[in-house]
N, C-alpha and C. Protein backbone atom coordinates (compact mmCIF):
# COMPACT_ATOMS: atom_id res chain seq x y z
N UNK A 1 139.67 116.98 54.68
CA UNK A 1 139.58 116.74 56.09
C UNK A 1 138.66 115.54 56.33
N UNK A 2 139.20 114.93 57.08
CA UNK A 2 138.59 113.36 57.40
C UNK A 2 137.68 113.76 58.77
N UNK A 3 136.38 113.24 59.07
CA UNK A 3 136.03 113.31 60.03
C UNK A 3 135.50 112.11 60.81
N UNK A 4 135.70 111.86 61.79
CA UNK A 4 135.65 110.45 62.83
C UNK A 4 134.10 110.03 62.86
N UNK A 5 133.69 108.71 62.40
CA UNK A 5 132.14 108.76 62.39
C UNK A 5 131.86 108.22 64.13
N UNK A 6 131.07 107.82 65.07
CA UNK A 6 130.82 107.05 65.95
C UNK A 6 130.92 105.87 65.56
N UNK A 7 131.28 105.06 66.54
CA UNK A 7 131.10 103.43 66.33
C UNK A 7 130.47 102.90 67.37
N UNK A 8 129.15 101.74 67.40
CA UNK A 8 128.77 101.30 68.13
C UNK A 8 127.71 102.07 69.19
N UNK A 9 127.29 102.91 68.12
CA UNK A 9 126.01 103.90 68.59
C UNK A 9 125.05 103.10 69.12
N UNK A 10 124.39 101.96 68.73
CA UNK A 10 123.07 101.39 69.35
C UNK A 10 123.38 100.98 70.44
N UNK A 11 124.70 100.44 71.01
CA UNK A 11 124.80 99.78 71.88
C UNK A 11 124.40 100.51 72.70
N UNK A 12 123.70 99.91 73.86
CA UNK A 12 123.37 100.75 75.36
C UNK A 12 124.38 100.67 76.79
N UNK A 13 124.54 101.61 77.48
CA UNK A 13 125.63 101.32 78.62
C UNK A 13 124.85 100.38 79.36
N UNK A 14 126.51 99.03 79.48
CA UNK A 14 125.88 98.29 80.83
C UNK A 14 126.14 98.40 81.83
N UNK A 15 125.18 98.04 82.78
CA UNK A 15 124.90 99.08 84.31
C UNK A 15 125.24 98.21 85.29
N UNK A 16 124.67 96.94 84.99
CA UNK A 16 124.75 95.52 86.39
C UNK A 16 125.16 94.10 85.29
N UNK A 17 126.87 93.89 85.04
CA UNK A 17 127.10 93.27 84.39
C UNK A 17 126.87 93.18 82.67
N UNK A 18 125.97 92.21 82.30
CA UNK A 18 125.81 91.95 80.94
C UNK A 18 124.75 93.11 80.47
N UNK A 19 123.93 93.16 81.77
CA UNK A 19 122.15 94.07 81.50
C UNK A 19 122.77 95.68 81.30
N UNK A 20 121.65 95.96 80.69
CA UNK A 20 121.42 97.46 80.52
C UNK A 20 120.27 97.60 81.44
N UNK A 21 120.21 99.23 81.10
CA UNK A 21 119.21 99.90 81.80
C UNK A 21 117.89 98.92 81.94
N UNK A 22 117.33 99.08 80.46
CA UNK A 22 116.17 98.07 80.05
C UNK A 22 116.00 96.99 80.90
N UNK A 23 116.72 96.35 80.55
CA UNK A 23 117.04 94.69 80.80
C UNK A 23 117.06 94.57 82.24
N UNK A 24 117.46 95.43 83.01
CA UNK A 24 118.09 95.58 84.78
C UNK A 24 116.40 96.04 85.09
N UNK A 25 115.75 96.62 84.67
CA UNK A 25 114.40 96.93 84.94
C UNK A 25 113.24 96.29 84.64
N UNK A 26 113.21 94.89 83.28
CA UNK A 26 112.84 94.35 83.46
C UNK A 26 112.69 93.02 84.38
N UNK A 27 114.00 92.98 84.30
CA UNK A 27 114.59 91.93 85.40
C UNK A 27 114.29 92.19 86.95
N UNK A 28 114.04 93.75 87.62
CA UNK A 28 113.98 93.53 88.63
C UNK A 28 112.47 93.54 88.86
N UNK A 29 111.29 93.87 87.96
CA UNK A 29 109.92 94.18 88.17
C UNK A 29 109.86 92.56 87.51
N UNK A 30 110.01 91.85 87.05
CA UNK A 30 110.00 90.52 87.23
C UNK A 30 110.06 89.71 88.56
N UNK A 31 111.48 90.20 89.52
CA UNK A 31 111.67 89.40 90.51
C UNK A 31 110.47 90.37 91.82
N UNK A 32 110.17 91.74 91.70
CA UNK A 32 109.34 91.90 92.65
C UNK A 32 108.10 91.51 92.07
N UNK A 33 107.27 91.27 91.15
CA UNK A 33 105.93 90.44 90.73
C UNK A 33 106.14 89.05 91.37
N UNK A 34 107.20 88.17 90.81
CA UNK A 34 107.06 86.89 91.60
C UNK A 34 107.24 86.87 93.39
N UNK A 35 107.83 87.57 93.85
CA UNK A 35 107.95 88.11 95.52
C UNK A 35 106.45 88.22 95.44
N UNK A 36 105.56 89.08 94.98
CA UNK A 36 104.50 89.16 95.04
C UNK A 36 103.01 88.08 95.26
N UNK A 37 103.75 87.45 94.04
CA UNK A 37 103.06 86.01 93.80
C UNK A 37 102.84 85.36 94.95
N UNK A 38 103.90 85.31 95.56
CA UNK A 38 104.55 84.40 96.81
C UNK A 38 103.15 85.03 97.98
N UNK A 39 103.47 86.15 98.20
CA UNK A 39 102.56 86.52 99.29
C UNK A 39 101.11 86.65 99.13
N UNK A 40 100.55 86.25 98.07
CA UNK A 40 99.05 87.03 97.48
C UNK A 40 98.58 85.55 96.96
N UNK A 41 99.12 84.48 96.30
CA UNK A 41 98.87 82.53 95.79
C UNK A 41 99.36 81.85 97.04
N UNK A 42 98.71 80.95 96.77
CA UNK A 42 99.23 79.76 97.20
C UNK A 42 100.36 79.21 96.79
N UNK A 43 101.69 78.51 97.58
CA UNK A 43 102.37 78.35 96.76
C UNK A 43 103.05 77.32 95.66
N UNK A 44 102.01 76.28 95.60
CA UNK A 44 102.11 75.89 94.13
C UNK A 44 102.00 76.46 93.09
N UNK A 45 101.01 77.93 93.25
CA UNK A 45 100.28 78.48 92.15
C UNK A 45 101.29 79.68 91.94
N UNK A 46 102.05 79.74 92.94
CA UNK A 46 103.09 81.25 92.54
C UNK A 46 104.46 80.78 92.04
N UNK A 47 104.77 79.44 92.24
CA UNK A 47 105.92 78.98 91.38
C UNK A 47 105.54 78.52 90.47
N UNK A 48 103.93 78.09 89.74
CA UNK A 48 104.03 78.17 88.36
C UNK A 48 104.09 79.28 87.57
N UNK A 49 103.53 80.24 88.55
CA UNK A 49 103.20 82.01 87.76
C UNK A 49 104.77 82.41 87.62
N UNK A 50 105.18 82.46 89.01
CA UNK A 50 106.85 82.86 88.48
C UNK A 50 107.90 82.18 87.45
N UNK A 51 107.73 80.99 87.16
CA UNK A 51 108.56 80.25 85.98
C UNK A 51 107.78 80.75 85.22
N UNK A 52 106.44 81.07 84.62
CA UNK A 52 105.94 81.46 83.40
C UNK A 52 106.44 83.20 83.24
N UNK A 53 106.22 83.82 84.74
CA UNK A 53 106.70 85.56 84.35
C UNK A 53 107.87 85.29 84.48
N UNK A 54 109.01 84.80 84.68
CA UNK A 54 110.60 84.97 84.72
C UNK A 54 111.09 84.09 83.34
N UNK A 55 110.22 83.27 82.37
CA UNK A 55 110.08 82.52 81.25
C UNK A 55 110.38 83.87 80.20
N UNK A 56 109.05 84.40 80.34
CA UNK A 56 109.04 85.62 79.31
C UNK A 56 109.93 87.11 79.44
N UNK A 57 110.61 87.10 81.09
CA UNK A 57 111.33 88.09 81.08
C UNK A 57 112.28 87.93 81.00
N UNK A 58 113.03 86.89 80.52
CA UNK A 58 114.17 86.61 80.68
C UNK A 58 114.07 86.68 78.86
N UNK A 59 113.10 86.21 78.10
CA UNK A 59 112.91 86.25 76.79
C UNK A 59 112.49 87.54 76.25
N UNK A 60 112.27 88.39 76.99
CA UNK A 60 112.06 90.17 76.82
C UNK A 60 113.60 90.42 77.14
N UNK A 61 114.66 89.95 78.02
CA UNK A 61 115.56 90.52 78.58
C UNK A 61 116.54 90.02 77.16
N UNK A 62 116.90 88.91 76.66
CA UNK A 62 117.76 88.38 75.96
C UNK A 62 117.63 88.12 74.99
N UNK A 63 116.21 87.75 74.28
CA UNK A 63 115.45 87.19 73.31
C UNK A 63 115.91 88.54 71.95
N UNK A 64 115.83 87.76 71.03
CA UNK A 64 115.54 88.58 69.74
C UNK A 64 114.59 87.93 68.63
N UNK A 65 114.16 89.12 68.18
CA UNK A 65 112.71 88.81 66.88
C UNK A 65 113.45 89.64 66.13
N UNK A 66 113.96 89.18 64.77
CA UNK A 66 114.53 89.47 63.63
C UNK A 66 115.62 90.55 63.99
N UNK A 67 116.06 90.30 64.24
CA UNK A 67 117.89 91.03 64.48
C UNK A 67 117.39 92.09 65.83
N UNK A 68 116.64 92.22 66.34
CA UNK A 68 115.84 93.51 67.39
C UNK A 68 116.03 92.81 68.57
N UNK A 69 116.00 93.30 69.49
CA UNK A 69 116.09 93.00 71.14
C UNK A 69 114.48 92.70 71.25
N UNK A 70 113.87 92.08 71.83
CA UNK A 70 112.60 91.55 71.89
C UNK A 70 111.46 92.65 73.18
N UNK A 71 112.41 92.98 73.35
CA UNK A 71 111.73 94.38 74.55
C UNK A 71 111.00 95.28 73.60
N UNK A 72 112.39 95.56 72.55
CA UNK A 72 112.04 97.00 71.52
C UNK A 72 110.86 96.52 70.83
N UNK A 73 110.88 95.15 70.65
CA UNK A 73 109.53 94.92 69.37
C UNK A 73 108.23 94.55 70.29
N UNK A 74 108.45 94.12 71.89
CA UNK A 74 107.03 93.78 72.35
C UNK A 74 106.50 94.98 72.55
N UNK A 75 107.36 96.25 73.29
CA UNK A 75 106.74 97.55 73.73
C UNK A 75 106.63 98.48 72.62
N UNK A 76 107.06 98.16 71.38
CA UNK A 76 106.77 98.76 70.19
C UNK A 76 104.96 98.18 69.59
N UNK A 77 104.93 97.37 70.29
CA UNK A 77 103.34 96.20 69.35
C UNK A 77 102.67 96.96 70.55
N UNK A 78 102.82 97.22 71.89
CA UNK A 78 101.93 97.78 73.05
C UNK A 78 101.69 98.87 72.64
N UNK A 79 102.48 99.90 72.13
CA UNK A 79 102.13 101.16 72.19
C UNK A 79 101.30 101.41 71.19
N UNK A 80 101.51 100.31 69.33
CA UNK A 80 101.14 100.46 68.56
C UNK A 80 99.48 100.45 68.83
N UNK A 81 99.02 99.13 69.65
CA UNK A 81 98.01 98.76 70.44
C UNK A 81 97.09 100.44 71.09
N UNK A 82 97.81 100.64 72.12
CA UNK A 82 96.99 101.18 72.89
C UNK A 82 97.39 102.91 72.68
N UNK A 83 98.23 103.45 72.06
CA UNK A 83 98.11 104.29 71.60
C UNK A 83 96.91 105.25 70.16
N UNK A 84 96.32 106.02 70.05
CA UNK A 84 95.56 106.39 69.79
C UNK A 84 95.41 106.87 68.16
N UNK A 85 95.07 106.47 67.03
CA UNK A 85 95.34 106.51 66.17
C UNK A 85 94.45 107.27 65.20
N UNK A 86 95.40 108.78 64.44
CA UNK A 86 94.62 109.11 63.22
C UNK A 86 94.32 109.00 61.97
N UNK A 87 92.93 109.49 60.88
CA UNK A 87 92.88 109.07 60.06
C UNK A 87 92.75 110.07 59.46
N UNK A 88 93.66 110.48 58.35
CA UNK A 88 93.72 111.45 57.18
C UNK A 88 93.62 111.25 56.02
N UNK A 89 92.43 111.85 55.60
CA UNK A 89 91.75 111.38 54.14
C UNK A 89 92.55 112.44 53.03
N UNK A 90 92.35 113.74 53.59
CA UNK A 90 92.53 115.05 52.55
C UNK A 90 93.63 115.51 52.92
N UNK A 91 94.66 115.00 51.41
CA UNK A 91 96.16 114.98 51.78
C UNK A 91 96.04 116.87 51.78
N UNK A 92 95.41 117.72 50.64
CA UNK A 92 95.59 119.18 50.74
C UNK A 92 94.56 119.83 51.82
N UNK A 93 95.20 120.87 52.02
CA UNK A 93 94.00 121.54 52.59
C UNK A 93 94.17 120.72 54.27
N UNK A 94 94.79 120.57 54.84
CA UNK A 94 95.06 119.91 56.13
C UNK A 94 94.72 120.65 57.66
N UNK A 95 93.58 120.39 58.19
CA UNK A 95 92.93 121.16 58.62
C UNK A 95 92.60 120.21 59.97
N UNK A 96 92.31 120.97 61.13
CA UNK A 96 91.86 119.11 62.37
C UNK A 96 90.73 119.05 62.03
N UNK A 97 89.91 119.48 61.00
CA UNK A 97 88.77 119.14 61.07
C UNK A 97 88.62 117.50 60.35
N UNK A 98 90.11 117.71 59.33
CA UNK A 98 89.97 116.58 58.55
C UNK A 98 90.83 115.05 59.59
N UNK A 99 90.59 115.79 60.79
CA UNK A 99 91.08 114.65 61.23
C UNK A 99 90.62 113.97 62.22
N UNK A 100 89.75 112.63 62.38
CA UNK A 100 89.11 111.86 62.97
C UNK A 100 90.12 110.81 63.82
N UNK A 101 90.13 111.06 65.30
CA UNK A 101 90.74 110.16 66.14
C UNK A 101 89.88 108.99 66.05
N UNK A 102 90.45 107.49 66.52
CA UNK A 102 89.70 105.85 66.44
C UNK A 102 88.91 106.90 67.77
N UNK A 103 89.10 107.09 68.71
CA UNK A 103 88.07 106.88 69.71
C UNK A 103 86.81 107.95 69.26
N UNK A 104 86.62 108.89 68.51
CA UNK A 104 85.47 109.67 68.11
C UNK A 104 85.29 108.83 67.02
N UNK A 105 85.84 108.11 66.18
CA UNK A 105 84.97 107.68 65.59
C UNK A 105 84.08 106.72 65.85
N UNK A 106 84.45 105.66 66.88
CA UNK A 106 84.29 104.63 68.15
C UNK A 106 82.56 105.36 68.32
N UNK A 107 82.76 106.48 68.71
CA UNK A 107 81.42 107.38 69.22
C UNK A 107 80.36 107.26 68.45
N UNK A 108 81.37 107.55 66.99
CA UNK A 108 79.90 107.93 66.49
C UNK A 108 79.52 106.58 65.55
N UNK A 109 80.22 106.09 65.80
CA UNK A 109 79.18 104.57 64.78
C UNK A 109 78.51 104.31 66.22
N UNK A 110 78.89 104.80 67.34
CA UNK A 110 77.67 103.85 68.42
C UNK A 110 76.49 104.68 68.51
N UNK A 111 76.66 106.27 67.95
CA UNK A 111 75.32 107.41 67.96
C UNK A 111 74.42 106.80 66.84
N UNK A 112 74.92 105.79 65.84
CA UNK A 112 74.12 106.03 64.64
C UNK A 112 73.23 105.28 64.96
N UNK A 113 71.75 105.47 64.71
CA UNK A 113 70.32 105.36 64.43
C UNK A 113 70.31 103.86 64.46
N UNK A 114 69.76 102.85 64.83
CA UNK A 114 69.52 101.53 64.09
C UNK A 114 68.15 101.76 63.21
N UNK A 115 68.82 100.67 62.58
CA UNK A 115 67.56 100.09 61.45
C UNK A 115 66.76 99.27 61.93
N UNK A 116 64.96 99.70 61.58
CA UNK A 116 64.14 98.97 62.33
C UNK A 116 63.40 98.83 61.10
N UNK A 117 63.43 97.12 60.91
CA UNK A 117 62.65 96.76 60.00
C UNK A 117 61.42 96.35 59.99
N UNK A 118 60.70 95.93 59.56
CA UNK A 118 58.86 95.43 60.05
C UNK A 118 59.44 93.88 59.72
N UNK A 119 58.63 93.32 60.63
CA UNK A 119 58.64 91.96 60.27
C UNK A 119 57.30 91.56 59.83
N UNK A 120 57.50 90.63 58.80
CA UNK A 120 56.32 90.14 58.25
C UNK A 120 55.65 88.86 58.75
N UNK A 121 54.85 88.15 58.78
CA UNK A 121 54.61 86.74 59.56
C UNK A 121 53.48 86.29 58.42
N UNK A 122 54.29 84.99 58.31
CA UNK A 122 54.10 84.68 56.99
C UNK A 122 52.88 83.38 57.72
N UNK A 123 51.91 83.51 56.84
CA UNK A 123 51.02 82.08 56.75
C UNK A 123 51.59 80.71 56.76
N UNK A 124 51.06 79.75 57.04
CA UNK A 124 51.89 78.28 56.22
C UNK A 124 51.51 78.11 54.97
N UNK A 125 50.38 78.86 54.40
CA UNK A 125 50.24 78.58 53.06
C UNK A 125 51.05 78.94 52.34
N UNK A 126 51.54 80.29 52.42
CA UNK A 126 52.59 81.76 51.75
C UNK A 126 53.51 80.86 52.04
N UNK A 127 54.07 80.10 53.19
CA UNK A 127 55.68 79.37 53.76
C UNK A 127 55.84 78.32 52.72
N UNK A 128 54.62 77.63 52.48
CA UNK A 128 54.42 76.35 51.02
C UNK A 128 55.18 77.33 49.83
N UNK A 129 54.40 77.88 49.58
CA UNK A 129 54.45 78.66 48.49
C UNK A 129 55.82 79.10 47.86
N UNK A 130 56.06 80.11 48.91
CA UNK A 130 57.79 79.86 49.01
C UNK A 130 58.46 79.14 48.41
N UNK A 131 58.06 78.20 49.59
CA UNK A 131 59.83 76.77 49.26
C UNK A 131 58.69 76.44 47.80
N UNK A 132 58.00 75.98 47.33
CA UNK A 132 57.53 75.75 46.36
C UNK A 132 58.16 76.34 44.83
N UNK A 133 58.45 77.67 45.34
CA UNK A 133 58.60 78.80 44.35
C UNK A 133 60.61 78.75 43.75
N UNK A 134 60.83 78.32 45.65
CA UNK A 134 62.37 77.65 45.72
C UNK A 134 62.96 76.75 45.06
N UNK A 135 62.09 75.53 45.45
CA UNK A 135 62.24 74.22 44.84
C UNK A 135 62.56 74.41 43.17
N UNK A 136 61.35 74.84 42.79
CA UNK A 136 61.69 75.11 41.08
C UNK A 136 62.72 76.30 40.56
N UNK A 137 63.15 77.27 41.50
CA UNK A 137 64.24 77.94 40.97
C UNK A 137 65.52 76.68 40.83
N UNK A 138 65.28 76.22 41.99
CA UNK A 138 66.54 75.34 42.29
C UNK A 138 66.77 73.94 40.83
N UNK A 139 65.47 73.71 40.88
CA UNK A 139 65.61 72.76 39.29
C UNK A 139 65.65 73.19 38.46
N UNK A 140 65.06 74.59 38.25
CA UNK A 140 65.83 74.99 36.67
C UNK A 140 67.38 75.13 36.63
N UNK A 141 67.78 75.57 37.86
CA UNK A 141 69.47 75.75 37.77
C UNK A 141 70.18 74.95 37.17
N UNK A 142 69.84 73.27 38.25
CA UNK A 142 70.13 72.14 38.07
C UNK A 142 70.16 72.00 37.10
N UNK A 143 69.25 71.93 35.83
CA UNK A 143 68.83 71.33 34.35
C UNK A 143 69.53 72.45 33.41
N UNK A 144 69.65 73.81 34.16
CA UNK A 144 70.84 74.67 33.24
C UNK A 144 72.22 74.03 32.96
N UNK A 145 72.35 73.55 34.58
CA UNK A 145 74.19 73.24 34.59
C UNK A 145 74.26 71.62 33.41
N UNK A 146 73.23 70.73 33.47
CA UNK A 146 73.32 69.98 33.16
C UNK A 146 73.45 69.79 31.43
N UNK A 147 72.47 71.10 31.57
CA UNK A 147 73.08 70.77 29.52
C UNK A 147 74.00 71.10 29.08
């Protein structure tokens, strides 16, 4: 028995001509941002904003980054971004204890203690002394590399 596979599964239904869902929604929160522009800039400053936001939505709407629709890979990098990420050390034994979200850990490197060192205040004699002590590390090096 033969069974019929689907064909043309990724494709998405189009809704308003060429656009899909996606595409029809980026396209129209594009044209109400620049409407926006219009009433809130001046309008030299809202027909450069709108050629730059109708630039990139039209390149979110049509654009592709390695065989992908350019929507799927920008809102795929956003979520990767601002979505919340865990870290699992102890593959056995899997427990929430063993599991540290970025934002608690965020916490606790800002709880930890600083280091308070003494400062010393050095003489100008001790400061001679020093570079003095410098100087001749630095020429024995020199006279190492050289032989």
């Amino acid at each position: 028995m033969q069974f019929e596979l689907p064909r043309y599964i990724e494709e998405e239904a189009k809704i308003l001509g060429p656009l899909n869902v996606k595409q029809f929604m980026l396209m129209f929160a594009g044209v109400i941002t620049c409407a926006l522009f219009f009433f809130f800039f001046k309008t030299w400053l809202a027909v450069i904003l709108s050629f730059v936001l109708m630039g990139s939505a039209v390149f979110l709407m049509f654009g592709k980054i390695q065989g992908r629709e350019a929507y799927t890979v920008v809102f795929a990098a956003v979520k990767y971004v601002w979505q919340p990420k865990s870290f699992v050390w102890k593959k056995e034994g899997f427990a929430i204890e063993n599991v540290y979200y970025e934002k608690q850990r965020k916490v606790e490197q800002k709880q930890a203690a600083p280091v308070v060192r003494e400062a010393k205040i050095m003489s100008l004699e001790e400061i001679r002394d020093l570079a003095k002590k410098l100087d001749e590390t630095d020429q024995a090096i020199s006279e190492e590399e050289l032989e």
